[in-house]
PDB file of N, CA and C in Angstrom:
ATOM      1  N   UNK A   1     -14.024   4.835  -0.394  1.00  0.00           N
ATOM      2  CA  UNK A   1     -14.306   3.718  -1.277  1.00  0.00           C
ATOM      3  C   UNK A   1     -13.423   3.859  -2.517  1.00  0.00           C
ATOM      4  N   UNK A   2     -12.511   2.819  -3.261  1.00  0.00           N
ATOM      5  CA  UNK A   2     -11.944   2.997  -3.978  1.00  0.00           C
ATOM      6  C   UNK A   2     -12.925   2.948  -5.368  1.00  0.00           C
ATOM      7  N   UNK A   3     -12.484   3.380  -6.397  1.00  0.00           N
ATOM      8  CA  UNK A   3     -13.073   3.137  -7.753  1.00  0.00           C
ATOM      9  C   UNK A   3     -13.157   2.001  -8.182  1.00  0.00           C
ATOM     10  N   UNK A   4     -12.699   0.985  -7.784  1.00  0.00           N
ATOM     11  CA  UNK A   4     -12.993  -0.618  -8.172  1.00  0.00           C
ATOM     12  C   UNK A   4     -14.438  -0.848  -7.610  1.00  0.00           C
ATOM     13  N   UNK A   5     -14.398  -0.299  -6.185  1.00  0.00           N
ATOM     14  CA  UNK A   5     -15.644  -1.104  -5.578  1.00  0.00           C
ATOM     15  C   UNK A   5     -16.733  -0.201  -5.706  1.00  0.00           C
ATOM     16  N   UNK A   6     -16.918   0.786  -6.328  1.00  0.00           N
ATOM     17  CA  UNK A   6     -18.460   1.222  -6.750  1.00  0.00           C
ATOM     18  C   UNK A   6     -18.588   1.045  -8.265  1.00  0.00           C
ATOM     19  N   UNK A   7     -17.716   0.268  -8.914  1.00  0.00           N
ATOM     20  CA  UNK A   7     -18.191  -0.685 -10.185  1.00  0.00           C
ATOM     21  C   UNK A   7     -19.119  -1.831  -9.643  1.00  0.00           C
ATOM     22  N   UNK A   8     -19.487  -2.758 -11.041  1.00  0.00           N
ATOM     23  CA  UNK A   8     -20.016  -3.544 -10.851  1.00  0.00           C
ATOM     24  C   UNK A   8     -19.793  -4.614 -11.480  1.00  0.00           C
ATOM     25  N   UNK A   9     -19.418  -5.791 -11.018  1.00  0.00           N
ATOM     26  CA  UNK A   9     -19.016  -6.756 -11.579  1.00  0.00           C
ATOM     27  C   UNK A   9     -19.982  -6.941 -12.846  1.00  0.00           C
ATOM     28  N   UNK A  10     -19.154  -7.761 -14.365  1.00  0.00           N
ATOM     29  CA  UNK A  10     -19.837  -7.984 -15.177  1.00  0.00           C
ATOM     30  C   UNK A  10     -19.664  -9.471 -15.637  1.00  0.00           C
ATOM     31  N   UNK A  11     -20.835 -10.178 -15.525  1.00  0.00           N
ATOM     32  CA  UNK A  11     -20.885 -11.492 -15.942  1.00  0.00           C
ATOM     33  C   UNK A  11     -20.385 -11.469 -17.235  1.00  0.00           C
ATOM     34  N   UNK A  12     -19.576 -12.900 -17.143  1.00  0.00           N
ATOM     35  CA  UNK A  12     -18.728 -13.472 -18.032  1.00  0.00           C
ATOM     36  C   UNK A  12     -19.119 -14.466 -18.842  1.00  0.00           C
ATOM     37  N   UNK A  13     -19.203 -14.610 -20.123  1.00  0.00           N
ATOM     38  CA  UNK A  13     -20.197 -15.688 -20.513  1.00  0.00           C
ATOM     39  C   UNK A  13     -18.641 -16.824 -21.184  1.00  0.00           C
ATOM     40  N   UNK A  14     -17.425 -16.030 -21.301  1.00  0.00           N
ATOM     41  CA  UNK A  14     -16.461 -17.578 -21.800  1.00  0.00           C
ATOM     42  C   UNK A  14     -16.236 -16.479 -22.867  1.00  0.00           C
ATOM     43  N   UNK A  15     -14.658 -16.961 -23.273  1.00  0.00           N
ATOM     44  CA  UNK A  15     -14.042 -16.137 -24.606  1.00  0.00           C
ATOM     45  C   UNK A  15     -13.388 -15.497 -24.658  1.00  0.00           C
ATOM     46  N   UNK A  16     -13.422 -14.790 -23.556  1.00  0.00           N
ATOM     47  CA  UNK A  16     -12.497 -13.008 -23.288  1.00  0.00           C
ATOM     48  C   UNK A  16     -11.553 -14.073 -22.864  1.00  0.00           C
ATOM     49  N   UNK A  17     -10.354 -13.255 -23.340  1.00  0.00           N
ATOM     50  CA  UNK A  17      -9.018 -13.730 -22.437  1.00  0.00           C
ATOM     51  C   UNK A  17      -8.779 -13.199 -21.161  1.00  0.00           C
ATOM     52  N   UNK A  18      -7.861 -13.759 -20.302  1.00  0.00           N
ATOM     53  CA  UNK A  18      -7.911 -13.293 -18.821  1.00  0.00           C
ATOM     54  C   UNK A  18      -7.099 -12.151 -19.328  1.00  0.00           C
ATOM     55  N   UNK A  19      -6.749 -11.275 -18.329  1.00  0.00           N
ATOM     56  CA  UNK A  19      -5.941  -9.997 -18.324  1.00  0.00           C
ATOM     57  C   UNK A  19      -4.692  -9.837 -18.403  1.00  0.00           C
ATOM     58  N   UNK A  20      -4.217  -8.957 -19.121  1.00  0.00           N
ATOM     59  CA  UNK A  20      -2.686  -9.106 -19.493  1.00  0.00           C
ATOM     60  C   UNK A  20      -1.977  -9.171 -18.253  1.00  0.00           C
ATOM     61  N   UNK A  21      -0.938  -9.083 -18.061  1.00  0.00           N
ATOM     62  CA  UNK A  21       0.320  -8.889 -16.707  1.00  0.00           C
ATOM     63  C   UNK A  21      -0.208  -7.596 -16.357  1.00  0.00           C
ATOM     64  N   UNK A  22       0.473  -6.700 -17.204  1.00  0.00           N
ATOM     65  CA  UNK A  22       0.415  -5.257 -17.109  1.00  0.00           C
ATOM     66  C   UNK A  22      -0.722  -4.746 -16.273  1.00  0.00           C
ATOM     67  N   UNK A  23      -2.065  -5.471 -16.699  1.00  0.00           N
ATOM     68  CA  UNK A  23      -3.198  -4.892 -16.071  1.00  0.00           C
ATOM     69  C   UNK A  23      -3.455  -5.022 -14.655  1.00  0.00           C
ATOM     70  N   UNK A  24      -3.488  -6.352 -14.483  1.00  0.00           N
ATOM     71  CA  UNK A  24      -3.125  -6.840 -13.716  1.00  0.00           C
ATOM     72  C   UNK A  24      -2.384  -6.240 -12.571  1.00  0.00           C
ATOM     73  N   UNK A  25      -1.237  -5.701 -12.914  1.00  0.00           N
ATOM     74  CA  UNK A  25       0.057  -5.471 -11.868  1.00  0.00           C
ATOM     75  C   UNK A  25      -1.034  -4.137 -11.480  1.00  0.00           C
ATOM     76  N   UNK A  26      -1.390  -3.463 -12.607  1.00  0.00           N
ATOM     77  CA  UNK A  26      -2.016  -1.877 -12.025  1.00  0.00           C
ATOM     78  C   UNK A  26      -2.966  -2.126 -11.372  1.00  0.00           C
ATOM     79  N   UNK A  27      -4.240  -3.225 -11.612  1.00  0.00           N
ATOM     80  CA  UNK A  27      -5.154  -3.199 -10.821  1.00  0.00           C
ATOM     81  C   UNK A  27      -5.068  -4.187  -9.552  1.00  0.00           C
ATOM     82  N   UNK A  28      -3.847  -4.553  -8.770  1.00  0.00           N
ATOM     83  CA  UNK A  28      -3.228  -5.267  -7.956  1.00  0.00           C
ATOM     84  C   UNK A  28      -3.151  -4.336  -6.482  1.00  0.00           C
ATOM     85  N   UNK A  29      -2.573  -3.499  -6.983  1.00  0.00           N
ATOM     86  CA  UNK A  29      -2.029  -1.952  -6.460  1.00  0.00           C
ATOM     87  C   UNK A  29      -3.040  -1.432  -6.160  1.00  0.00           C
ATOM     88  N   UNK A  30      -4.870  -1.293  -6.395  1.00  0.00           N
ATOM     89  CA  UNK A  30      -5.922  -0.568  -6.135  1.00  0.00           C
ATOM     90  C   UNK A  30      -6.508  -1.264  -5.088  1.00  0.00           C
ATOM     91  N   UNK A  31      -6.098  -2.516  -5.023  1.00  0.00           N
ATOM     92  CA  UNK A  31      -6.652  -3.163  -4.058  1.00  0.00           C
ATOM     93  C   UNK A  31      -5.894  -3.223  -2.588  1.00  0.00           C
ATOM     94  N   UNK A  32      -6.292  -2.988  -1.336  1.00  0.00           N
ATOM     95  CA  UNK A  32      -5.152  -2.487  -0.368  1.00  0.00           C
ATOM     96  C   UNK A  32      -4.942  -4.015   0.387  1.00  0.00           C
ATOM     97  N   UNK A  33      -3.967  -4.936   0.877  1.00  0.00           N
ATOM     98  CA  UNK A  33      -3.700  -6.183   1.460  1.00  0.00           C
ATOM     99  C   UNK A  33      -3.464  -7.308   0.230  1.00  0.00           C
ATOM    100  N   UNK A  34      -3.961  -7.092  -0.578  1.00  0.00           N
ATOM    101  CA  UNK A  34      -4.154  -7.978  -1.985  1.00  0.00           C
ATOM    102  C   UNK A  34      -2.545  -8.456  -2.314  1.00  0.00           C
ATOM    103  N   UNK A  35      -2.631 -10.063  -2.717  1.00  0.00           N
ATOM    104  CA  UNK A  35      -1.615 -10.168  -3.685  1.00  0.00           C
ATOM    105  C   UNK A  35      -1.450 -11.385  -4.744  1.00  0.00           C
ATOM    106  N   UNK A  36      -0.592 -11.255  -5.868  1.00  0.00           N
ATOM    107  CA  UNK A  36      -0.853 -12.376  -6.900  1.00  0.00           C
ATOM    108  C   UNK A  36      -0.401 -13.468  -6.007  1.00  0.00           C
ATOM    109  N   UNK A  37      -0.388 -14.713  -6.634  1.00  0.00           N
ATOM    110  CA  UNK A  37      -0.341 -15.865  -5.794  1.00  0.00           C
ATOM    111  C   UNK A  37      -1.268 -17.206  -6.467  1.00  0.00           C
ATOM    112  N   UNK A  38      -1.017 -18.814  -6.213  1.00  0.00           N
ATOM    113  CA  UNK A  38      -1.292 -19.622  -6.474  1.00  0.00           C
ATOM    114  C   UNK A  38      -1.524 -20.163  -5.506  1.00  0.00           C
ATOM    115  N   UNK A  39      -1.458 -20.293  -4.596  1.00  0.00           N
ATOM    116  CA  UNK A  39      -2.320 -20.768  -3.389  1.00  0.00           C
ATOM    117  C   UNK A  39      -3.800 -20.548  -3.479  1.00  0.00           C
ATOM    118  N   UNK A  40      -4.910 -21.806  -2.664  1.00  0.00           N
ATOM    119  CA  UNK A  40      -5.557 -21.503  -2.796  1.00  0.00           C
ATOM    120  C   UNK A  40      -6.467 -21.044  -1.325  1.00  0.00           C
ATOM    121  N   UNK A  41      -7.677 -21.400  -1.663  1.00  0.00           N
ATOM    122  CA  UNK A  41      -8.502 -20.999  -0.170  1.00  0.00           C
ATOM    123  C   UNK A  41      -8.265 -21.554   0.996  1.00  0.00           C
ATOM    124  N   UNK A  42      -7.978 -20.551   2.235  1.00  0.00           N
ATOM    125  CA  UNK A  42      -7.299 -21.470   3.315  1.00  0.00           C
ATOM    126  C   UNK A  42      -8.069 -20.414   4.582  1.00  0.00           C
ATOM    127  N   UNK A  43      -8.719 -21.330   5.162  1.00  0.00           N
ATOM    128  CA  UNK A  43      -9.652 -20.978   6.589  1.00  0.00           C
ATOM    129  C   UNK A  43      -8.577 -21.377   8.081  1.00  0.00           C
ATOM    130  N   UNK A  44      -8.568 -20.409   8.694  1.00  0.00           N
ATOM    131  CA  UNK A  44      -7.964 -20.943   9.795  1.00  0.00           C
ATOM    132  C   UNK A  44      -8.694 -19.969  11.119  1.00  0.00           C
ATOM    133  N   UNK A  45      -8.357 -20.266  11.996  1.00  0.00           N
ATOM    134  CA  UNK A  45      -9.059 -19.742  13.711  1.00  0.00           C
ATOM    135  C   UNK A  45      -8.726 -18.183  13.139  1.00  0.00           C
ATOM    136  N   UNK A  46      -9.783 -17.378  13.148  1.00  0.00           N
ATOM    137  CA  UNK A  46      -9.528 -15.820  13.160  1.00  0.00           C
ATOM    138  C   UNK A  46      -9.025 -15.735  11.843  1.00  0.00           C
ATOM    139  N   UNK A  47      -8.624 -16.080  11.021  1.00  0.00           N
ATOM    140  CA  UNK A  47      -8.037 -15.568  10.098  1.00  0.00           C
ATOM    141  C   UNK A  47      -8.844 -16.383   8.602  1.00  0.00           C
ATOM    142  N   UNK A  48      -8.647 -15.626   7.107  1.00  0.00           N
ATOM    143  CA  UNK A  48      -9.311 -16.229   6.085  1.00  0.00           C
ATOM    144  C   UNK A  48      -8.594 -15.553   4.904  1.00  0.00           C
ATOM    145  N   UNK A  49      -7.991 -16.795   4.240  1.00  0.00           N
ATOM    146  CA  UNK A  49      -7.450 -15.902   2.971  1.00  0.00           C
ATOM    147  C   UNK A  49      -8.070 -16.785   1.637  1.00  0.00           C
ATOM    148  N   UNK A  50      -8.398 -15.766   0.879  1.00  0.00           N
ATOM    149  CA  UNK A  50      -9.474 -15.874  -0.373  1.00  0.00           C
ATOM    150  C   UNK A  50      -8.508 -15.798  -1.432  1.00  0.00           C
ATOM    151  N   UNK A  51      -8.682 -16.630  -2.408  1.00  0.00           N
ATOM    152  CA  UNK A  51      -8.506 -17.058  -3.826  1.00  0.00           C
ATOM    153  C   UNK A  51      -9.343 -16.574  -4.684  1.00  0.00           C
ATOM    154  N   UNK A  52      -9.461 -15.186  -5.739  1.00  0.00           N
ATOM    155  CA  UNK A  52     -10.045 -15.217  -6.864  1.00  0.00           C
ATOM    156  C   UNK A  52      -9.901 -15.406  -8.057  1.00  0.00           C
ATOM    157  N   UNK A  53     -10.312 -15.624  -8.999  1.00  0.00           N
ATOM    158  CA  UNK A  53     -10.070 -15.651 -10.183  1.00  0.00           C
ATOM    159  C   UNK A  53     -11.613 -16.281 -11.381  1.00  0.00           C
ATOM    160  N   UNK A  54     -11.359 -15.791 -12.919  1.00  0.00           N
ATOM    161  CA  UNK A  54     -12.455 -15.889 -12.997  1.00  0.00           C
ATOM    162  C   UNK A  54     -12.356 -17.615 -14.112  1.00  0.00           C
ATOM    163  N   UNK A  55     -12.839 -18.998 -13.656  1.00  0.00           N
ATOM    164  CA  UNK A  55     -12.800 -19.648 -14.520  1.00  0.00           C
ATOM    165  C   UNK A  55     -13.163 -19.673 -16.291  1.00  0.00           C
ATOM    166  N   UNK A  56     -14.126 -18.693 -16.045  1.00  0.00           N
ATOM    167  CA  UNK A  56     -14.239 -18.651 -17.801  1.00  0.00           C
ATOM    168  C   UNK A  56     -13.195 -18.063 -18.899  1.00  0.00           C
ATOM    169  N   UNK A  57     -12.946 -17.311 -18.076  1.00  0.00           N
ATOM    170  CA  UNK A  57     -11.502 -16.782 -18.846  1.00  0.00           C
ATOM    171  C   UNK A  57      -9.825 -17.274 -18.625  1.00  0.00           C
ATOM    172  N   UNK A  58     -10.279 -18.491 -17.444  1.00  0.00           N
ATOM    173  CA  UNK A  58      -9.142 -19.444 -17.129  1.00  0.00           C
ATOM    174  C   UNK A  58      -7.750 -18.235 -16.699  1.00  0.00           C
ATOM    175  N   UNK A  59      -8.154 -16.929 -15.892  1.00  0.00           N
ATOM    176  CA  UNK A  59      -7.399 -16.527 -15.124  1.00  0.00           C
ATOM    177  C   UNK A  59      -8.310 -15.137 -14.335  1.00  0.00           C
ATOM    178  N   UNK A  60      -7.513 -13.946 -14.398  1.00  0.00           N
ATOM    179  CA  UNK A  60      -8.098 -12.847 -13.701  1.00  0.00           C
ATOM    180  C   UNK A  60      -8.840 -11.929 -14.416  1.00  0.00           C
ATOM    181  N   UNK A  61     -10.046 -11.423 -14.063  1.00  0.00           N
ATOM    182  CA  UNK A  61     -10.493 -10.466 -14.854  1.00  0.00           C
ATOM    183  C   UNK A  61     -11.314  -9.239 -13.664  1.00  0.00           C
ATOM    184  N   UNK A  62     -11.482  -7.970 -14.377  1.00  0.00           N
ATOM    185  CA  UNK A  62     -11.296  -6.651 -13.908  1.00  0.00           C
ATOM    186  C   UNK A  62     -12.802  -7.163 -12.603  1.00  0.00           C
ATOM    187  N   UNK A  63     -13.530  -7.721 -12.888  1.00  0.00           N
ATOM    188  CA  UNK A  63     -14.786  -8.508 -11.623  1.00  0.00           C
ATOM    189  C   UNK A  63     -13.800  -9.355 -10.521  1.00  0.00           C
ATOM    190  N   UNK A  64     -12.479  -9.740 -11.186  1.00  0.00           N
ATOM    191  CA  UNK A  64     -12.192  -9.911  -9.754  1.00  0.00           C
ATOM    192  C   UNK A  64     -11.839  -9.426  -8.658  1.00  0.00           C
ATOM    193  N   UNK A  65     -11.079  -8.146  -9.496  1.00  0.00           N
ATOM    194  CA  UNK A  65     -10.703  -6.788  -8.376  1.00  0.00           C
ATOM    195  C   UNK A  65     -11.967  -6.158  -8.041  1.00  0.00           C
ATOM    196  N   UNK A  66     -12.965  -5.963  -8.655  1.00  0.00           N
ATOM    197  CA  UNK A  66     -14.231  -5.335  -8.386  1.00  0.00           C
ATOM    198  C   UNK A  66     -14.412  -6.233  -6.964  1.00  0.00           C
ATOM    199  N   UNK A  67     -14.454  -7.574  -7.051  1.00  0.00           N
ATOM    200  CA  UNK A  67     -14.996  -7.815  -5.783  1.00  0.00           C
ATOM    201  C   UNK A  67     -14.085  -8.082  -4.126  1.00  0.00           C
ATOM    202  N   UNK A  68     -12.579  -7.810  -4.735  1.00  0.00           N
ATOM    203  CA  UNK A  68     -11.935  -7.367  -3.555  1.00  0.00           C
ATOM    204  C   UNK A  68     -11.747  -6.160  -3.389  1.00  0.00           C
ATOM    205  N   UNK A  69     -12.235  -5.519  -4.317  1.00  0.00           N
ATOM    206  CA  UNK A  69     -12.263  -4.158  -3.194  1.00  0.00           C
ATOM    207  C   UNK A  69     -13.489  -4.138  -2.191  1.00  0.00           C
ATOM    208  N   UNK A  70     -14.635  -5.055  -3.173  1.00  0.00           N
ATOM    209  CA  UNK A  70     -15.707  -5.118  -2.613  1.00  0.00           C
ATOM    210  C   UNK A  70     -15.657  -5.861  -1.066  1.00  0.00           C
ATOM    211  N   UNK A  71     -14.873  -6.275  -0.799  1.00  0.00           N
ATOM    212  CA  UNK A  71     -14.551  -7.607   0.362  1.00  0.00           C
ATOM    213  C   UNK A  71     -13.585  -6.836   1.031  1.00  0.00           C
ATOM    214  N   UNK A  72     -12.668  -6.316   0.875  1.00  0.00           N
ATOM    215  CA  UNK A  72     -12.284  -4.922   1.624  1.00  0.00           C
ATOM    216  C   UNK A  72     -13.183  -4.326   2.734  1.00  0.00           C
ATOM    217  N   UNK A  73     -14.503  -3.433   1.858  1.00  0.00           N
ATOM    218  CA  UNK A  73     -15.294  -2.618   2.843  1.00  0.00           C
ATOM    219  C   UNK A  73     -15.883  -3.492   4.074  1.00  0.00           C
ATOM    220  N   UNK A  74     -15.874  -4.609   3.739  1.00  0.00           N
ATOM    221  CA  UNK A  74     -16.684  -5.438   4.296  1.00  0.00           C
ATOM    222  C   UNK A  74     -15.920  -5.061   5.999  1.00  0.00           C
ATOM    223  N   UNK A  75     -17.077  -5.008   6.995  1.00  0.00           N
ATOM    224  CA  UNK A  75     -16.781  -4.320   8.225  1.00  0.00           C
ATOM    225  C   UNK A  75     -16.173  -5.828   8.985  1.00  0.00           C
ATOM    226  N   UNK A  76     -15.117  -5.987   9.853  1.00  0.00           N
ATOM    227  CA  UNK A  76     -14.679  -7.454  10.547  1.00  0.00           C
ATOM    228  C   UNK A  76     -14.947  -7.431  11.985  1.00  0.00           C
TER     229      UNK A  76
END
């Protein structure tokens, strides 16, 4: 289990700014298949690729990697 996913996401109430680049790029890298991107949610036969990000902070924040690592363990 990586160290992202035995955190715990923390509700966001609006205000915080999203996450710098920098952080970002490092906590990109903890996550294994993961990548930045503007595309969004797209379902197809066998396959599913997920879009996170957190609207209150109108980009990424450290709950969003929390929950792909969390979506990682997840057994397929």
């Amino acid at each position: 289990m990586s160290d992202l996913a035995s955190k715990k996401c923390v509700p966001c109430e609006g205000g915080d700014p999203p996450l710098a680049r920098d952080k970002v790029e490092e906590l990109i890298n903890k996550v294994d298949g993961w990548n930045l991107t503007e595309d969004g949610v797209c379902f197809t036969w066998g396959k599913m690729d997920v879009t996170l990000w957190t609207h209150a902070v109108g980009g990424l924040s450290e709950s969003d990697f929390i929950l792909a690592a969390k979506i990682d363990m997840l057994e397929t």
